[in-house]
Structure formats: structure tokens, C-alpha cells
C-alpha atoms as a PDB file:
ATOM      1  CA  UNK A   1     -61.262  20.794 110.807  1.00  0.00           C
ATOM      2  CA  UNK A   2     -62.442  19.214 114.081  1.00  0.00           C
ATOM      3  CA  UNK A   3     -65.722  16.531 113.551  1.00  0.00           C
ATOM      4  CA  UNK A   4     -68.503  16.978 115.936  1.00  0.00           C
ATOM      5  CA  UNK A   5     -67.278  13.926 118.010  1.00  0.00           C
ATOM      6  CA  UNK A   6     -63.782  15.202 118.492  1.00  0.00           C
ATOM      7  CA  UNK A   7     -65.305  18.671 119.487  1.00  0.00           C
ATOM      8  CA  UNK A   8     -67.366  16.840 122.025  1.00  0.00           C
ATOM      9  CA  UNK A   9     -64.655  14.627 123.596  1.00  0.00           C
ATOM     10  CA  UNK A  10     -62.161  18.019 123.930  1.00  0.00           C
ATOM     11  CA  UNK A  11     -64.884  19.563 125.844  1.00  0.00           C
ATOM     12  CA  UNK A  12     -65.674  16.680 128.081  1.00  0.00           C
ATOM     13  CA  UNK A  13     -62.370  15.501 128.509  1.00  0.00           C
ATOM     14  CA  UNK A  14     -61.234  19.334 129.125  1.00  0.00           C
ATOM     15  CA  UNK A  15     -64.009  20.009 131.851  1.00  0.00           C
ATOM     16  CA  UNK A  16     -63.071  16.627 133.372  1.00  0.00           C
ATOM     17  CA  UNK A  17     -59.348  17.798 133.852  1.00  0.00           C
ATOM     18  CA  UNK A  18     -59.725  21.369 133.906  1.00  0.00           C
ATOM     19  CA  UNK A  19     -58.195  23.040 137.187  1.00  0.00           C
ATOM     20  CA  UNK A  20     -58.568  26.754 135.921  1.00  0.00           C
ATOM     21  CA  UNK A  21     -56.204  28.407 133.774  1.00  0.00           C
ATOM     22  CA  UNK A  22     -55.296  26.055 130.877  1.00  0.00           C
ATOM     23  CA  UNK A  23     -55.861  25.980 127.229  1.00  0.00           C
ATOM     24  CA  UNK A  24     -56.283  23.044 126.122  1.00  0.00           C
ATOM     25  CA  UNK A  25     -55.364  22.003 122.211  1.00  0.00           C
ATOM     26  CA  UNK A  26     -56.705  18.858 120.180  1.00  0.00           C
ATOM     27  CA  UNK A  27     -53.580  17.528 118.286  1.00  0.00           C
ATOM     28  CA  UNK A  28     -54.675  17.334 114.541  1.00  0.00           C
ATOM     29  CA  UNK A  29     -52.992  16.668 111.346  1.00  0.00           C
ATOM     30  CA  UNK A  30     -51.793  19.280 109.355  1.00  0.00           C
ATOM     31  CA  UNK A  31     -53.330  20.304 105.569  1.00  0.00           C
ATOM     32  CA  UNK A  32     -51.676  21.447 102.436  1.00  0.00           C
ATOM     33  CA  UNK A  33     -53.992  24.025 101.040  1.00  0.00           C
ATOM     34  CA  UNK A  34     -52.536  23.214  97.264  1.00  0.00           C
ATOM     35  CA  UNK A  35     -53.654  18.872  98.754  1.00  0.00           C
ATOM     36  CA  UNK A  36     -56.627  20.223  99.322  1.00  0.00           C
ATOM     37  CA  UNK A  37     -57.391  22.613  96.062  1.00  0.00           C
ATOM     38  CA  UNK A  38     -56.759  19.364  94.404  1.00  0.00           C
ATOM     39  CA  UNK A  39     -58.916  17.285  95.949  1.00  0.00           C
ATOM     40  CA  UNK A  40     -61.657  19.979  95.251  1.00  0.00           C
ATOM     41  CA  UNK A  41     -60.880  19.595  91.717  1.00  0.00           C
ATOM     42  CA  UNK A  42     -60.779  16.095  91.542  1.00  0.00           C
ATOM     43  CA  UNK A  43     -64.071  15.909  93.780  1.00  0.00           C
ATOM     44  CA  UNK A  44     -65.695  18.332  90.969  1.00  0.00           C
ATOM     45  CA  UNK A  45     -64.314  16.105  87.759  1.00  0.00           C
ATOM     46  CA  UNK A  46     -61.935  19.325  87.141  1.00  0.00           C
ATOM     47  CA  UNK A  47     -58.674  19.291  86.080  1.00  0.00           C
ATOM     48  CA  UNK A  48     -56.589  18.959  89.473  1.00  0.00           C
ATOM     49  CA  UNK A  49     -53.724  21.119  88.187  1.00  0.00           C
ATOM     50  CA  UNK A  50     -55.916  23.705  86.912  1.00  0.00           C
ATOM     51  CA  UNK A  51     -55.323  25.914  90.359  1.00  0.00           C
ATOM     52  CA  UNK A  52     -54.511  29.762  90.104  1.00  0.00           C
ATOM     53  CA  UNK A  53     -51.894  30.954  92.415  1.00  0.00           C
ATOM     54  CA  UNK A  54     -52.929  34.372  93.398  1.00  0.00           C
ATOM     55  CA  UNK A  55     -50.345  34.792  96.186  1.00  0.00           C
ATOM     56  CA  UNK A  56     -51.594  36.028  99.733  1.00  0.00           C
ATOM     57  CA  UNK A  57     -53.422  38.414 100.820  1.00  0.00           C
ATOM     58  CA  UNK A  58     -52.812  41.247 103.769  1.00  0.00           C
ATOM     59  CA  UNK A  59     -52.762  39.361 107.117  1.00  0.00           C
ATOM     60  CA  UNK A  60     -53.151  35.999 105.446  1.00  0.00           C
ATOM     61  CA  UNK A  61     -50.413  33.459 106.527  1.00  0.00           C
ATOM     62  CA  UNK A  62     -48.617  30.240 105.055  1.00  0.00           C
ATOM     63  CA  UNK A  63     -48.687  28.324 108.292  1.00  0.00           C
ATOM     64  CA  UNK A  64     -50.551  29.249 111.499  1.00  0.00           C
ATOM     65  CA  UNK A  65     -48.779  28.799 115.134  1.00  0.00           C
ATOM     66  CA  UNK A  66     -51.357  27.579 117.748  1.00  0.00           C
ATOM     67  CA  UNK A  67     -48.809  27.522 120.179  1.00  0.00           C
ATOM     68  CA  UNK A  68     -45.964  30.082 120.779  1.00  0.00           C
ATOM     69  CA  UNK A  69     -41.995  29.187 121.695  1.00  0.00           C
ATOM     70  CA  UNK A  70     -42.834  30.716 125.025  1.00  0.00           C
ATOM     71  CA  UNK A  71     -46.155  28.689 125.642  1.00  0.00           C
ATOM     72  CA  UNK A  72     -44.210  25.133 124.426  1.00  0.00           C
ATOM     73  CA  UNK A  73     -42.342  25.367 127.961  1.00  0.00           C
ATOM     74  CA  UNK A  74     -45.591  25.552 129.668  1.00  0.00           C
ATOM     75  CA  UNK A  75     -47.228  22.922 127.599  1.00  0.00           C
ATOM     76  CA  UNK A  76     -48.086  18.926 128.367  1.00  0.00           C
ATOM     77  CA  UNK A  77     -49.093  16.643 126.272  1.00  0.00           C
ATOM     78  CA  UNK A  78     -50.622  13.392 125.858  1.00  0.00           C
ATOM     79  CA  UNK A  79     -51.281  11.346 122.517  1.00  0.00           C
ATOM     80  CA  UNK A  80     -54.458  13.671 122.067  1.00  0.00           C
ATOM     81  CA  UNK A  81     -54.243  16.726 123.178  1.00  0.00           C
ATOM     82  CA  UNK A  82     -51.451  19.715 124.299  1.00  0.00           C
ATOM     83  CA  UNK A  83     -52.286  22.139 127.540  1.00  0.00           C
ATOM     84  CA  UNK A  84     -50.472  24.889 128.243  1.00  0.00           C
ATOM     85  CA  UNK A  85     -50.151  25.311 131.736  1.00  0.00           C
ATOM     86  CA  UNK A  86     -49.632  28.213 134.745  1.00  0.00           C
ATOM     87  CA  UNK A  87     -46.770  26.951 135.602  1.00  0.00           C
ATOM     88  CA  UNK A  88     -48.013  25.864 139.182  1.00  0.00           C
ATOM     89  CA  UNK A  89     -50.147  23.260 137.493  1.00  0.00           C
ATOM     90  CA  UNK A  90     -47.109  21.122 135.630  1.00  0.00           C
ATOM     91  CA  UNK A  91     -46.170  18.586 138.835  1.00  0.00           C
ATOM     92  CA  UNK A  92     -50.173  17.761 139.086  1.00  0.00           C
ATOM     93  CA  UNK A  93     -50.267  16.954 135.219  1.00  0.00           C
ATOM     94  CA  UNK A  94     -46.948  15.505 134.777  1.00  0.00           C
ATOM     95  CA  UNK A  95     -48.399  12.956 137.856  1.00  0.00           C
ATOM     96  CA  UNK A  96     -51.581  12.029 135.616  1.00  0.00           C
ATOM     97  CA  UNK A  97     -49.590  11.033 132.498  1.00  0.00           C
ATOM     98  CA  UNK A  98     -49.367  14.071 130.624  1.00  0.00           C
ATOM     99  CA  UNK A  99     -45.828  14.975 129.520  1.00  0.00           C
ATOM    100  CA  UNK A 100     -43.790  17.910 129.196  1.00  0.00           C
ATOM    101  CA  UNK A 101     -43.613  19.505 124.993  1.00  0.00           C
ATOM    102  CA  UNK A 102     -40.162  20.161 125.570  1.00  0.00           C
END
């Protein structure tokens, strides 16, 4: 989950940059749902390994892709944020300090 702050800088930063036609990405960490079930336990004096495994639901996933195999060749990064790119925008990011995903 993205703090007010962090949503604030991506949109500044993002307008600043912005040339038309990216999508910009704020790098974040990652989250174990089962992490997090126990710290709502814990948080709630329950017992952390009291957690019911229902299994999931239709159109529910175990890990989400923000960005797609395809999009990674398109994408630049720096140490806060990935932009996929039209592909006519690369050279002018890659000469700002962003650098190529893969």
C-alpha cells in the first residue's frame, strides 16, 4: 500500500518527466498475505496461527503482475520507480539516468 507521501512524489515526479505515453510504476516491496494475517492476529492479542485457509476464490490470484514480459522490454528504471515506454521514448530516458529492465 502506497502512503500519502509516496503517492504525492509519483505524481510530481511523473508530471515532471512525463513526455506522453508512459506508465509510470512506484517500486514497492512485496507482502505475504499469510505475514500479514499474522500480524493482524498478533496486532488483535489473537493467536497468530489461528488463520483459516479457505483457498481462492473465482478471479482471485496468488501473485499479481504489474508489468507484463512484453512491457519489461519497454520498461526503465531507476531506484524508485519503473516506466514503460513507446519505444521512441527509451534513448531520451536512458540519457537522464533511467535504465533499461532488461
Amino acid at each position: 500500500m502506497m502512503k500519502m507521501e509516496e503517492a504525492t512524489n509519483l505524481i510530481l515526479n511523473t508530471a515532471e518527466l512525463s513526455l506522453g505515453g508512459e506508465i509510470f510504476i512506484l517500486k514497492m516491496p512485496t507482502f505475504n498475505i499469510l505475514n500479514i494475517a499474522k500480524n493482524i492476529n498478533k496486532k488483535y492479542n489473537r493467536d497468530e496461527n489461528n488463520i483459516i485457509f479457505t483457498g481462492l476464490k473465482k478471479g482471485e490470484k496468488l501473485h499479481e503482475e504489474l508489468i507484463t514480459k512484453e512491457e519489461l522490454r519497454l520498461a526503465v528504471e531507476n531506484e524508485k520507480i519503473i516506466i514503460i515506454l513507446p519505444q521512441e521514448l527509451i534513448p531520451h530516458y536512458e540519457s537522464i539516468g533511467f535504465k533499461k529492465v532488461i
